[in-house]
Every structure is written in structure tokens, then in C-alpha cells.
C-alpha atoms as a PDB file:
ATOM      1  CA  UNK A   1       5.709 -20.248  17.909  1.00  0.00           C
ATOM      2  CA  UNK A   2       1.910 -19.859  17.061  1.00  0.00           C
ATOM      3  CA  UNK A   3       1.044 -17.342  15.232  1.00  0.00           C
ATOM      4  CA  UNK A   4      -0.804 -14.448  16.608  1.00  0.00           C
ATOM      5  CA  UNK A   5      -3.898 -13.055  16.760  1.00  0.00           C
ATOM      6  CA  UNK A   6      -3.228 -10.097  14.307  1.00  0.00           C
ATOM      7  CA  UNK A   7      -1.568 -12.134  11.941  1.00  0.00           C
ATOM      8  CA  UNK A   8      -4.889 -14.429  11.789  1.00  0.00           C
ATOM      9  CA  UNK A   9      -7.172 -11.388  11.740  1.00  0.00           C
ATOM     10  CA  UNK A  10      -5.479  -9.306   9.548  1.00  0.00           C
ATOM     11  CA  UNK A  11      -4.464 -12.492   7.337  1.00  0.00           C
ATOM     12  CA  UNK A  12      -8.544 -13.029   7.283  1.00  0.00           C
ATOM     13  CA  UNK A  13      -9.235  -8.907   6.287  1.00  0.00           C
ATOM     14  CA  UNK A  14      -6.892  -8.880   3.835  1.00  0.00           C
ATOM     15  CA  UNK A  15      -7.735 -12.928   2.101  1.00  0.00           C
ATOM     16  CA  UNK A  16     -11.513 -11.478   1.849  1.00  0.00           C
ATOM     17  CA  UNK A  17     -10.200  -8.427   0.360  1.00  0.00           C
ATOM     18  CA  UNK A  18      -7.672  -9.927  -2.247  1.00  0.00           C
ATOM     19  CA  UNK A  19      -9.986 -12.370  -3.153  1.00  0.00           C
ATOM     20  CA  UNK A  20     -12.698 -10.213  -4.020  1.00  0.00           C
ATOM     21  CA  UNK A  21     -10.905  -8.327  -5.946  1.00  0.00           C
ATOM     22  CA  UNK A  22      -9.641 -11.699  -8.011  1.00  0.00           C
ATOM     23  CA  UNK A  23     -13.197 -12.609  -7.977  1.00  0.00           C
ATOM     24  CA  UNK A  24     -13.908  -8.981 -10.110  1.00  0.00           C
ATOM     25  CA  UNK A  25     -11.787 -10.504 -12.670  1.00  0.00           C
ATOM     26  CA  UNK A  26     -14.139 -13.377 -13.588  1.00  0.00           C
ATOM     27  CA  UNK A  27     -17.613 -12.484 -11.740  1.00  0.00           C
ATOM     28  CA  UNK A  28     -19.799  -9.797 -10.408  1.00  0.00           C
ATOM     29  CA  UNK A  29     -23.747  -9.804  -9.778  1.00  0.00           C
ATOM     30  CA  UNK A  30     -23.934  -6.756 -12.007  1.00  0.00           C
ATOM     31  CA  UNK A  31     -22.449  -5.026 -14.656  1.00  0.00           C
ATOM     32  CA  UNK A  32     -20.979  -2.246 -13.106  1.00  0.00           C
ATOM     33  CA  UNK A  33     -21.121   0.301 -16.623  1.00  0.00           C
ATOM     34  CA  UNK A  34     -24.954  -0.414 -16.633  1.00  0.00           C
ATOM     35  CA  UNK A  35     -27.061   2.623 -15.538  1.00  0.00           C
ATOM     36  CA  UNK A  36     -30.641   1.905 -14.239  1.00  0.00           C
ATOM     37  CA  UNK A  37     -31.693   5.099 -13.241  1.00  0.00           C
ATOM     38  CA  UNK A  38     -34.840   3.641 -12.247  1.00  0.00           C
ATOM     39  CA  UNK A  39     -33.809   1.933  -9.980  1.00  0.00           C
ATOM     40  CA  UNK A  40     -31.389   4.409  -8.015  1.00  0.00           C
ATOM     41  CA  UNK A  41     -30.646   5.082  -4.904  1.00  0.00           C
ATOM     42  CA  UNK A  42     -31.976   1.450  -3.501  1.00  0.00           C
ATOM     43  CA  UNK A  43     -31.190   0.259   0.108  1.00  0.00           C
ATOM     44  CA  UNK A  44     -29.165  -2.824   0.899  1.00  0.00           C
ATOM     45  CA  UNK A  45     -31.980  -5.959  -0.242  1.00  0.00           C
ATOM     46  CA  UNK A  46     -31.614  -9.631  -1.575  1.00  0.00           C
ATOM     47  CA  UNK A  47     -31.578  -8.005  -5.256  1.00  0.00           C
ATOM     48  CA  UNK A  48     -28.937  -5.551  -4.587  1.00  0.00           C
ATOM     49  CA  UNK A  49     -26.627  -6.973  -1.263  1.00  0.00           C
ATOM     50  CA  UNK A  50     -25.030  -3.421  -1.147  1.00  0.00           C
ATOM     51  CA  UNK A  51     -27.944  -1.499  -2.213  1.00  0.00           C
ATOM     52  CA  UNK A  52     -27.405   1.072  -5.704  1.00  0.00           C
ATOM     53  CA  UNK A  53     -25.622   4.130  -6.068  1.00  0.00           C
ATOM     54  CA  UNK A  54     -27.153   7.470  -7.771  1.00  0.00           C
ATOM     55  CA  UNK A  55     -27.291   5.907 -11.508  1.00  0.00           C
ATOM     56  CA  UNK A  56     -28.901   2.927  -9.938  1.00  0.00           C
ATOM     57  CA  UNK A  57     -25.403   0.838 -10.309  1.00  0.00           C
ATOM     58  CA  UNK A  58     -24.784  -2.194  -7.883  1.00  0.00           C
ATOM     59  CA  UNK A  59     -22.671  -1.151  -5.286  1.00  0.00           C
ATOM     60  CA  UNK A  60     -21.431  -4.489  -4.319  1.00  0.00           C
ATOM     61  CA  UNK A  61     -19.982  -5.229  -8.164  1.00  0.00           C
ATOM     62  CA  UNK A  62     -18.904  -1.753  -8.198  1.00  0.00           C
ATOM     63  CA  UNK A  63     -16.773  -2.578  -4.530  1.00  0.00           C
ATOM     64  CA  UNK A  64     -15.421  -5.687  -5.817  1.00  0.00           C
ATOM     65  CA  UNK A  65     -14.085  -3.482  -9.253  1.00  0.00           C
ATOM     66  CA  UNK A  66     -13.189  -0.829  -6.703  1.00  0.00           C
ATOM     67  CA  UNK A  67     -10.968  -3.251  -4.629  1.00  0.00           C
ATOM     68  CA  UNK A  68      -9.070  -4.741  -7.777  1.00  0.00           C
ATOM     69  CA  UNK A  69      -7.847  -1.231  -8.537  1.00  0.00           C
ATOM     70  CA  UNK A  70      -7.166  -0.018  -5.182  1.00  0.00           C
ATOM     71  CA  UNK A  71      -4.743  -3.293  -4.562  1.00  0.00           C
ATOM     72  CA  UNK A  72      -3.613  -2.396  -7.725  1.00  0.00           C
ATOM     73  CA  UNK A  73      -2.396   0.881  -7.460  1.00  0.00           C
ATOM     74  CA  UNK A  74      -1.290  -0.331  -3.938  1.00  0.00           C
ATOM     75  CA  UNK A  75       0.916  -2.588  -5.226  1.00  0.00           C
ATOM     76  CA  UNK A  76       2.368  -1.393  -7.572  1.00  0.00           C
ATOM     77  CA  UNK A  77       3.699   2.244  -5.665  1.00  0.00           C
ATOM     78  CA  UNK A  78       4.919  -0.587  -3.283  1.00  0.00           C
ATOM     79  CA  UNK A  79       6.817  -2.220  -5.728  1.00  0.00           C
ATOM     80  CA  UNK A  80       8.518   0.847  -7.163  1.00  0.00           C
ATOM     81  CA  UNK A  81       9.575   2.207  -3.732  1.00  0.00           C
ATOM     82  CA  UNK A  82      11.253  -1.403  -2.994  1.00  0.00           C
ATOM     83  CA  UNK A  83      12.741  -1.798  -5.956  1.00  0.00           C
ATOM     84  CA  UNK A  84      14.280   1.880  -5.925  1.00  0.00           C
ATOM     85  CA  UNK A  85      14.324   2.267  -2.559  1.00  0.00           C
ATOM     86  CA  UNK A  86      16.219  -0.994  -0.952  1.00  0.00           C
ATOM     87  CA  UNK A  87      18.792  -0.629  -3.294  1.00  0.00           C
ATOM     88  CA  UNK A  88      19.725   3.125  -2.726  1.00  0.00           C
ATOM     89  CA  UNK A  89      19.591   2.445   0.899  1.00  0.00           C
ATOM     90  CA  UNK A  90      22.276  -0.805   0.395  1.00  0.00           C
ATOM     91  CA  UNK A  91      24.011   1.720  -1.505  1.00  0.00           C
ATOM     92  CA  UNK A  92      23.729   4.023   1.426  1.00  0.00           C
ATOM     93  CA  UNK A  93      24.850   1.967   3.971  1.00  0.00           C
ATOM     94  CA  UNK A  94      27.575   0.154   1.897  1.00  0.00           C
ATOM     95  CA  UNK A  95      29.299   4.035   1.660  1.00  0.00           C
ATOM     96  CA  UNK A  96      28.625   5.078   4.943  1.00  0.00           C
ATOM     97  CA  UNK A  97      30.206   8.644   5.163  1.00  0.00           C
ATOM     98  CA  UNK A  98      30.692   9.032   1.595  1.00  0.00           C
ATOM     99  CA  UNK A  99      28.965  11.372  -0.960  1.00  0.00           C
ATOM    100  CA  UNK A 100      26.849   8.772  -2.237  1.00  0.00           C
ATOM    101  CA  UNK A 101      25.397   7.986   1.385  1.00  0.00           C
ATOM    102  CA  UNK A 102      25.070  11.879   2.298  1.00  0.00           C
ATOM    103  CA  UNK A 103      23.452  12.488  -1.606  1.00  0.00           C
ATOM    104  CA  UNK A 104      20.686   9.536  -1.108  1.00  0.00           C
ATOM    105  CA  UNK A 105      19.962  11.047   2.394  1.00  0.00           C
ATOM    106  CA  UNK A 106      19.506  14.262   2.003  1.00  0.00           C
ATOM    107  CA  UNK A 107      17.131  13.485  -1.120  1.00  0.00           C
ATOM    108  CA  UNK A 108      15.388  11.554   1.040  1.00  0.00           C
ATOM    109  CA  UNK A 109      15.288  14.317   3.446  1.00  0.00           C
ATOM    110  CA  UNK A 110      13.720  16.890   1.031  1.00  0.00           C
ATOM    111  CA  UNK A 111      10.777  14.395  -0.030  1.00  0.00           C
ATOM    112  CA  UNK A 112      10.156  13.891   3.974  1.00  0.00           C
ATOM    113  CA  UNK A 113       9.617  17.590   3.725  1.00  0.00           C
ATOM    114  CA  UNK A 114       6.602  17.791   2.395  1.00  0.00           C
ATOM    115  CA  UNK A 115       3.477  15.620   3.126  1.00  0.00           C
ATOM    116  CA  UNK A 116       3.179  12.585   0.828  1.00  0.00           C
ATOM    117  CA  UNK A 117      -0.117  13.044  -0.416  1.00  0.00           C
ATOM    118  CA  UNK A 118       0.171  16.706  -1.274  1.00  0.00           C
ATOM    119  CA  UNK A 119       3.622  15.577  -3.164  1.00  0.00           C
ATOM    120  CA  UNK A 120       1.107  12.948  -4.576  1.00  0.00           C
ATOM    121  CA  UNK A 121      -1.850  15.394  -5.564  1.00  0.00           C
ATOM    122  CA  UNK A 122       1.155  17.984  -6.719  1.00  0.00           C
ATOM    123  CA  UNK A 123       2.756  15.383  -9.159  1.00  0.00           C
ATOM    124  CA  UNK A 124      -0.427  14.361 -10.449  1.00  0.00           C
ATOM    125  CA  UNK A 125      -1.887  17.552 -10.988  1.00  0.00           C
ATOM    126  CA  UNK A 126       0.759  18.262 -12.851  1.00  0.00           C
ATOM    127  CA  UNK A 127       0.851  15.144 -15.047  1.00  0.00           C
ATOM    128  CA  UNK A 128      -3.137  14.453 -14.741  1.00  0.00           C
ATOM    129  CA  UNK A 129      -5.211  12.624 -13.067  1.00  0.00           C
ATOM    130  CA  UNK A 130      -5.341   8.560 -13.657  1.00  0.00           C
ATOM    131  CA  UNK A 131      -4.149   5.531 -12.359  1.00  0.00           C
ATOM    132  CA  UNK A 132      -0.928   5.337 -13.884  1.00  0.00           C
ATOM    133  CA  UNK A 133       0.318   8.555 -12.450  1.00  0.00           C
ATOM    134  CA  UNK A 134      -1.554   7.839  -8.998  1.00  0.00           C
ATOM    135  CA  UNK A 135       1.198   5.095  -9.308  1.00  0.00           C
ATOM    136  CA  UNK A 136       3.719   7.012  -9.801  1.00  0.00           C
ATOM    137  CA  UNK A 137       3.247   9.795  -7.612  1.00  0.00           C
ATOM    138  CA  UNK A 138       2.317   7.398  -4.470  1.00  0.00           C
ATOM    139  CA  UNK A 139       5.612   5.321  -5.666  1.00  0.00           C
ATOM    140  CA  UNK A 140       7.830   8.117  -5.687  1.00  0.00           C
ATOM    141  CA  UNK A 141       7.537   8.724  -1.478  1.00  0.00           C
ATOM    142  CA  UNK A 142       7.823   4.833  -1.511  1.00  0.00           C
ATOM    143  CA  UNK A 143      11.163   5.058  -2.380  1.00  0.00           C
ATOM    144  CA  UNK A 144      13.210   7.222   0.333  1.00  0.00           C
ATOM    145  CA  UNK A 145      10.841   4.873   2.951  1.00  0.00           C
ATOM    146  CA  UNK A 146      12.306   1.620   2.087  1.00  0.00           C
ATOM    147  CA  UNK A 147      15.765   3.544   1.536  1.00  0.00           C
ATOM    148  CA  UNK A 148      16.249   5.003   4.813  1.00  0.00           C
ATOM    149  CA  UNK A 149      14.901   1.616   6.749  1.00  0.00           C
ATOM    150  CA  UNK A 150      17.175  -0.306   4.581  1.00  0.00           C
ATOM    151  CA  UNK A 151      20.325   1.905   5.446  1.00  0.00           C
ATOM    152  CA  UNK A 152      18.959   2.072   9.650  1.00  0.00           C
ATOM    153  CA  UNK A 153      18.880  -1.820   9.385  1.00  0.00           C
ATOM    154  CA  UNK A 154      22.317  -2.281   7.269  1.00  0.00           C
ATOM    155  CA  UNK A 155      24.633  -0.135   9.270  1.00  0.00           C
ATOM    156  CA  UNK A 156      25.132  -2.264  12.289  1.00  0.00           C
ATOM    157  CA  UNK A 157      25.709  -5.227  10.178  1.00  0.00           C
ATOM    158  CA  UNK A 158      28.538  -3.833   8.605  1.00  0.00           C
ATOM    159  CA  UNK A 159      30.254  -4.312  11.606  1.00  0.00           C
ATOM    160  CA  UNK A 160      29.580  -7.865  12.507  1.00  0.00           C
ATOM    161  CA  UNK A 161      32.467 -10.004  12.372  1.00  0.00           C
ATOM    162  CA  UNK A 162      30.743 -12.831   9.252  1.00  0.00           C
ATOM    163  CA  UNK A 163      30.586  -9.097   7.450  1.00  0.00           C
ATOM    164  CA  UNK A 164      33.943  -8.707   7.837  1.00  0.00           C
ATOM    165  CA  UNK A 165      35.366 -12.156   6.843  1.00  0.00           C
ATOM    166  CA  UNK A 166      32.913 -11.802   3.908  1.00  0.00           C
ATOM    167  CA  UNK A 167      34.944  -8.545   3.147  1.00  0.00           C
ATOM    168  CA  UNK A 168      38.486 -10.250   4.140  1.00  0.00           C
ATOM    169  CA  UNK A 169      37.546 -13.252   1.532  1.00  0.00           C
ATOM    170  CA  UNK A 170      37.704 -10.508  -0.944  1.00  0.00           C
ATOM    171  CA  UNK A 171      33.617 -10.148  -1.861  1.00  0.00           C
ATOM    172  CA  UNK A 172      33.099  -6.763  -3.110  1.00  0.00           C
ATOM    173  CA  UNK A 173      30.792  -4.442  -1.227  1.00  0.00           C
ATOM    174  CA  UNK A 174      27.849  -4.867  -3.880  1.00  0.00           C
ATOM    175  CA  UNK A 175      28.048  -8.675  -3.451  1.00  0.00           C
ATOM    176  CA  UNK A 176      28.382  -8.689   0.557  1.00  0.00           C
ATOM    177  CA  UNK A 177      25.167  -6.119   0.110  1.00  0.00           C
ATOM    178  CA  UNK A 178      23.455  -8.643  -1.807  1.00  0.00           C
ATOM    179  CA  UNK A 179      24.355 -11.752  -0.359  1.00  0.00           C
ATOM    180  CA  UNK A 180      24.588 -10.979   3.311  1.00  0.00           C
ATOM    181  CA  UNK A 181      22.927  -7.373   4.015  1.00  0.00           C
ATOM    182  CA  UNK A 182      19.869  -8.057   1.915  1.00  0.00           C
ATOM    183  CA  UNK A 183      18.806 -11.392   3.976  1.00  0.00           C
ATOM    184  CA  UNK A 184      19.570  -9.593   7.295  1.00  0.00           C
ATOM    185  CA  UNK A 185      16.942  -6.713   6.793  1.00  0.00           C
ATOM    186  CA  UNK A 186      14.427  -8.608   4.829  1.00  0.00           C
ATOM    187  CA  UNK A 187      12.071  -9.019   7.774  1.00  0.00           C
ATOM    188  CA  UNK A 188      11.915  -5.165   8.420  1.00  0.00           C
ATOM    189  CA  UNK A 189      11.274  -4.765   4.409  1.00  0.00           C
ATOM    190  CA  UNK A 190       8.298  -7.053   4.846  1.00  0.00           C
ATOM    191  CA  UNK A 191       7.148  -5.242   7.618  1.00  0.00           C
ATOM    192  CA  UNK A 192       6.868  -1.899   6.505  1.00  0.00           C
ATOM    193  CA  UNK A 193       5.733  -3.707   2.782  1.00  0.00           C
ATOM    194  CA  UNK A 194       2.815  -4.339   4.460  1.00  0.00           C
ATOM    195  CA  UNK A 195       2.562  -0.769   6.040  1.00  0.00           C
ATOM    196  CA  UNK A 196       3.001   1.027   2.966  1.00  0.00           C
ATOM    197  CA  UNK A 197       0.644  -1.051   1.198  1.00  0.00           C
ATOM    198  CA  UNK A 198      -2.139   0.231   3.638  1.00  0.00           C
ATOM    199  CA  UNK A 199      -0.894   3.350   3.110  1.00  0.00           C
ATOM    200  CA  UNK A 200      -1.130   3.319  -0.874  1.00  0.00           C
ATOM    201  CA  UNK A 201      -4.496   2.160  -0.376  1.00  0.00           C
ATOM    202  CA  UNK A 202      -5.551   5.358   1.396  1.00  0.00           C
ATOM    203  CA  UNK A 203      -3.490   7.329  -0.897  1.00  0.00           C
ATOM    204  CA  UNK A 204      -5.222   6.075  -3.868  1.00  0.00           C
ATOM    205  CA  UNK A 205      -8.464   6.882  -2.173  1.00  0.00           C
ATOM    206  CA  UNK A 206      -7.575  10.214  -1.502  1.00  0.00           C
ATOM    207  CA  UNK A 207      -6.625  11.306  -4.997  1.00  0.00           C
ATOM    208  CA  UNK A 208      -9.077   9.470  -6.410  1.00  0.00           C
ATOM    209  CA  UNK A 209     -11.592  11.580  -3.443  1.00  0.00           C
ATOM    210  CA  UNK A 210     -10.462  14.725  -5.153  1.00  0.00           C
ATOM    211  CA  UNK A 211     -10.751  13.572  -8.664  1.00  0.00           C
ATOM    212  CA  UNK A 212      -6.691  12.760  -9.552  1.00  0.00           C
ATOM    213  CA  UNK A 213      -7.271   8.956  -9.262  1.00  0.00           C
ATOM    214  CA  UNK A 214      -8.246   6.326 -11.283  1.00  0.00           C
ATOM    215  CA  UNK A 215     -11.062   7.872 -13.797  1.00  0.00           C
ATOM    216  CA  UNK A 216     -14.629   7.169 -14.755  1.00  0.00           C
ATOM    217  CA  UNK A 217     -15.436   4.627 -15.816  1.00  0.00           C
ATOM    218  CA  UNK A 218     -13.305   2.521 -13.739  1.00  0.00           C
ATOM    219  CA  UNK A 219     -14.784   2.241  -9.905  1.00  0.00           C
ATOM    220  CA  UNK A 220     -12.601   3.691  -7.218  1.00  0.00           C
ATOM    221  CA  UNK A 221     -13.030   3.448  -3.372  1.00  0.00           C
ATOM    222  CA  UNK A 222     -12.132   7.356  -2.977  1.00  0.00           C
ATOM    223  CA  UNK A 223     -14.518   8.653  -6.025  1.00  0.00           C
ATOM    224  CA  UNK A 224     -17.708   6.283  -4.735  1.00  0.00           C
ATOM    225  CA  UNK A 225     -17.219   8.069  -1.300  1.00  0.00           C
ATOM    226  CA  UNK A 226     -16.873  11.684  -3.328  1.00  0.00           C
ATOM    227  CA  UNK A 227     -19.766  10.630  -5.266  1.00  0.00           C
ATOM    228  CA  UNK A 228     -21.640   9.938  -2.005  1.00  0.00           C
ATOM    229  CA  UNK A 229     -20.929  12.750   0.462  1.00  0.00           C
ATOM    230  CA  UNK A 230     -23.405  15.235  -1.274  1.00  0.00           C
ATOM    231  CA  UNK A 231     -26.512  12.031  -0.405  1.00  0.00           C
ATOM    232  CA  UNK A 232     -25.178  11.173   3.261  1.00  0.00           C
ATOM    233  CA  UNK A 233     -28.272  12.376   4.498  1.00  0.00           C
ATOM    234  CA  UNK A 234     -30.808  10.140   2.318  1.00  0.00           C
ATOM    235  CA  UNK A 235     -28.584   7.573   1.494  1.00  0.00           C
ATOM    236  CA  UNK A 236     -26.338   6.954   4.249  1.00  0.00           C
ATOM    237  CA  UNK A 237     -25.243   3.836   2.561  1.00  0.00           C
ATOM    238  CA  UNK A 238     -23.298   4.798  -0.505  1.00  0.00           C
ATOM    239  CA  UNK A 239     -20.890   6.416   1.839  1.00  0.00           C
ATOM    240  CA  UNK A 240     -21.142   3.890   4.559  1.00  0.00           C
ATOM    241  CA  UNK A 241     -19.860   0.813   2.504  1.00  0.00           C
ATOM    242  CA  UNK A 242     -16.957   2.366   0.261  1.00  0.00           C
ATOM    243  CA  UNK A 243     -15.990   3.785   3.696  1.00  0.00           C
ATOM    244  CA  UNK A 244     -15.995   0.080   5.532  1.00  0.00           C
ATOM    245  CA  UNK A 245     -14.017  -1.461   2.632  1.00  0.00           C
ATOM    246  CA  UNK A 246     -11.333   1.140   2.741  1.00  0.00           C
ATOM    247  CA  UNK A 247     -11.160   0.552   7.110  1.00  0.00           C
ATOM    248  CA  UNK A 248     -11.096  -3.216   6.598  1.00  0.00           C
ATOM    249  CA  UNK A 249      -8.559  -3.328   4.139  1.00  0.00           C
ATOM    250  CA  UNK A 250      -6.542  -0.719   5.947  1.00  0.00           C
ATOM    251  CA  UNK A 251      -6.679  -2.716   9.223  1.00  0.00           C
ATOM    252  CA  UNK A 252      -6.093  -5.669   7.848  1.00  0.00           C
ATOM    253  CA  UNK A 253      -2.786  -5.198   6.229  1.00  0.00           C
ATOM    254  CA  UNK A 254      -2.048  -2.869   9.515  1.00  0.00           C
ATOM    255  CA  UNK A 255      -2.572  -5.986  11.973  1.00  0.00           C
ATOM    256  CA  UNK A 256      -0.823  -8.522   9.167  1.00  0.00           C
ATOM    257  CA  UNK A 257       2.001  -6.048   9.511  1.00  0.00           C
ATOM    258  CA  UNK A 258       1.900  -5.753  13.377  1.00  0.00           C
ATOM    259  CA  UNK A 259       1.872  -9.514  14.127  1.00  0.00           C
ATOM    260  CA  UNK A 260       4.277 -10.122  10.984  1.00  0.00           C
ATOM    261  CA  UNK A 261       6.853  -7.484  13.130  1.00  0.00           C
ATOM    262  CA  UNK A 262       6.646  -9.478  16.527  1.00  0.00           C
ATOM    263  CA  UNK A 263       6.633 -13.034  14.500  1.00  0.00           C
ATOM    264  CA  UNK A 264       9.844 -12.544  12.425  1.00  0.00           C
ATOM    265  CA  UNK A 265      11.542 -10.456  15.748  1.00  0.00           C
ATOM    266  CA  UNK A 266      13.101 -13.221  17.087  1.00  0.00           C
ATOM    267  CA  UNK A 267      14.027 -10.351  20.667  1.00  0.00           C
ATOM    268  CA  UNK A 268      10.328 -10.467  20.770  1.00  0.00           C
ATOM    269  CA  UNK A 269       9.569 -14.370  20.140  1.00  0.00           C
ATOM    270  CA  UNK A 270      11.685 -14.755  22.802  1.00  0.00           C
ATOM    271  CA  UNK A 271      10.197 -12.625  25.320  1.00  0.00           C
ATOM    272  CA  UNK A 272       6.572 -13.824  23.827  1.00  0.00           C
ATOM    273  CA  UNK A 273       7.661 -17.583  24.463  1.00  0.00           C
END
């Protein structure tokens, strides 16, 4: 099967995005802790692609800088709800009934409770504001995410018949997790991978829009649009292009996801074919 259109578009957002930010590492047209105030404010030109924010600092270096730390934080969060996450939900599943399944979902039930970001601007207000703790705090409503999907998808399969040979061969219910559950439900963990990782992006550039994010002088998607939304009316721009980067990453991973979902659903690849 070909792949589809939203895996090539999205694939395409989300290359130009990743590889700008890799591109931060080694190269940007400007230093992006260099103030030339003299220079402020400047629309988009052949100097400056992006044009210059209030201190008269490139806004195309400071977007490429701003991207490495959004994917960052991104990334990260992701990785701590899978890695907490998909193994309380095998957990979960493996006890179905037990206290162990009805401790993990009601936990998860009581973080669903509240709104992630506010859980996200409560933990780090209360720890401070940075990247590390934007991590943490956009990690933590990771976790009961990837737990619940990984329980939904590992239920049924405890009741397929390789499941219970694997159980009648004597493999203990942590192994069949590992060897046979895990496989079974690793499309779905991709799937919403790539979902939450859009929405730790916009997480990040909320708390970072109220000031809890990644701090000065490190460039941030959500503090360049804060920084911007008192010039909107002069300089349209600084708002404009922080706000593009944030849609086109967002979309991107959103349509990777999408096209990933009806790629590795082999119901749909079916019907599609």
C-alpha cells in the first residue's frame, strides 16, 4: 500500500521542522543573545528573512533555537509518559479485576480530572518555571494517556487463543506482556506518540506564553508570541511567525499521526485497497 497523503505532508512539516532545529545546533544567520537595538523592530528583508524582534534580534535564528527546545521538551514529556505509562497499563491489563488494575485506573481517573495544562501550570508554579519542570509537569499527564490506551488495546488480547497457549506453555504474565501484548498494541502507541508530541509542543508554548517555560535567555515559541502580543498592531510579524511555526509543527505531527493510524490499521488498508 502507498502511503498517503498525510503521511507525506505531515512527514514533509515535521522533516523541515526537525531539521531546523538540528540545523540550530551547528548554524544560525545570527546570534540570537546579540541585541541591536538599532536595528529593532525590522520587517521581513534579504538581511533579516524573518524580520527582528523588539531588541533588534533575528527572528529566524531565534525560530530555529525556538524549535530545538520546543521538540525538546516535546520529546522528552513523551518519553516519560511511554515509559511510565505503557508499562502500568500492561500491568493493568495483565490484572484485569484486581487491585492493581482498579489502583492504576482510578489514578488515572483523578489526573483526567483536571485539565492538563492547568495540572501543568499548577506543578510548575509550584516547582518554578523552566524547562526541566515544563518536562515534568507535561510528562506527568503523559503517563495515564499511554496507560489507559495500552490497557483498552491489551484486554482483548488476553483472550486470544496464541495468548493462551503462551500462558499454557507456562510464560509468566510479565513475559506474555512483554513478548506478545507489547507487539500487538505498538501501532496504537505510535499513533497517539505522535499525538501527544503535538500536544507537548503546544503545552510547552503555553507555559512558556505565561512565563513557566523555558527561561530567558533561551528562545521559546510561547514567550516570542508573549513578547509580541503587546506590538501586534505595528509589528504584526513577531506574532505572525512564532504563531506559523507552532501551526506547522502542530499539523504536521497531527497528519503524520492520522495517516500513520490508517497505514498500520490493517481493517482500514483493507477497506482503502
Amino acid at each position: 500500500m502507498s502511503l498517503s497523503r498525510n503521511i507525506l505532508i505531515g512527514g514533509l512539516l515535521c522533516l523541515i521542522v526537525v531539521s531546523t532545529a538540528l540545523l540550530s545546533f551547528v548554524w544560525t544567520p545570527y546570534d540570537i543573545t546579540t541585541m541591536d537595538i538599532p536595528n529593532k523592530l525590522q520587517t521581513p528583508s534579504a538581511t533579516h528573512w524573518f524580520g527582528t524582534d523588539h531588541f533588534g534580534r533575528d527572528i529566524f535564528s531565534m525560530i530555529m533555537v525556538g524549535a530545538r527546545t520546543s521538540l525538546a521538551v516535546a520529546l522528552v514529556a513523551v518519553g516519560i509518559g511511554m515509559g511510565l505509562g505503557v508499562p502500568l497499563g500492561l500491568w493493568a491489563a495483565a490484572r484485569q479485576g484486581g487491585w492493581a488494575d482498579e489502583l492504576i485506573m482510578r489514578g488515572n481517573d483523578l489526573i483526567f480530572a483536571f485539565p492538563s495544562l492547568v495540572i501543568a501550570i499548577l506543578i510548575t508554579a509550584i516547582l518554578g518555571p523552566g524547562a526541566l519542570n515544563a518536562i515534568l509537569a507535561i510528562g506527568i499527564f503523559n503517563v495515564p494517556v499511554f496507560a489507559r490506551l495500552t490497557r483498552a488495546g491489551a484486554l482483548p488480547l488476553w483472550q486470544r487463543d496464541f495468548i493462551l497457549a503462551a500462558r499454557v506453555a507456562g510464560k509468566s504474565r510479565a513475559l506474555i506482556s512483554v513478548e506478545h501484548i507489547l507487539p500487538n498494541v505498538a501501532n496504537l502507541l505510535i499513533v497517539q506518540g505522535t499525538i501527544q508530541f503535538s500536544l507537548g509542543i503546544l503545552a510547552e508554548a503555553g507555559l512558556s506564553y505565561v512565563g513557566l517555560g523555558a527561561q530567558p535567555p533561551t528562545p521559546s515559541w510561547g514567550r516570542m508570541l508573549a513578547d509580541a502580543q503587546t506590538m501586534v498592531s505595528f509589528a504584526p510579524h513577531l506574532a505572525l511567525i512564532p504563531g506559523l511555526a507552532i501551526i506547522s509543527a502542530v499539523l504536521g505531527l497531527n497528519l503524520l499521526g492520522d495517516g500513520l493510524r490508517d497505514w498500520l490499521d490493517p481493517k482500514i488498508r483493507v477497506v482503502r485497497t
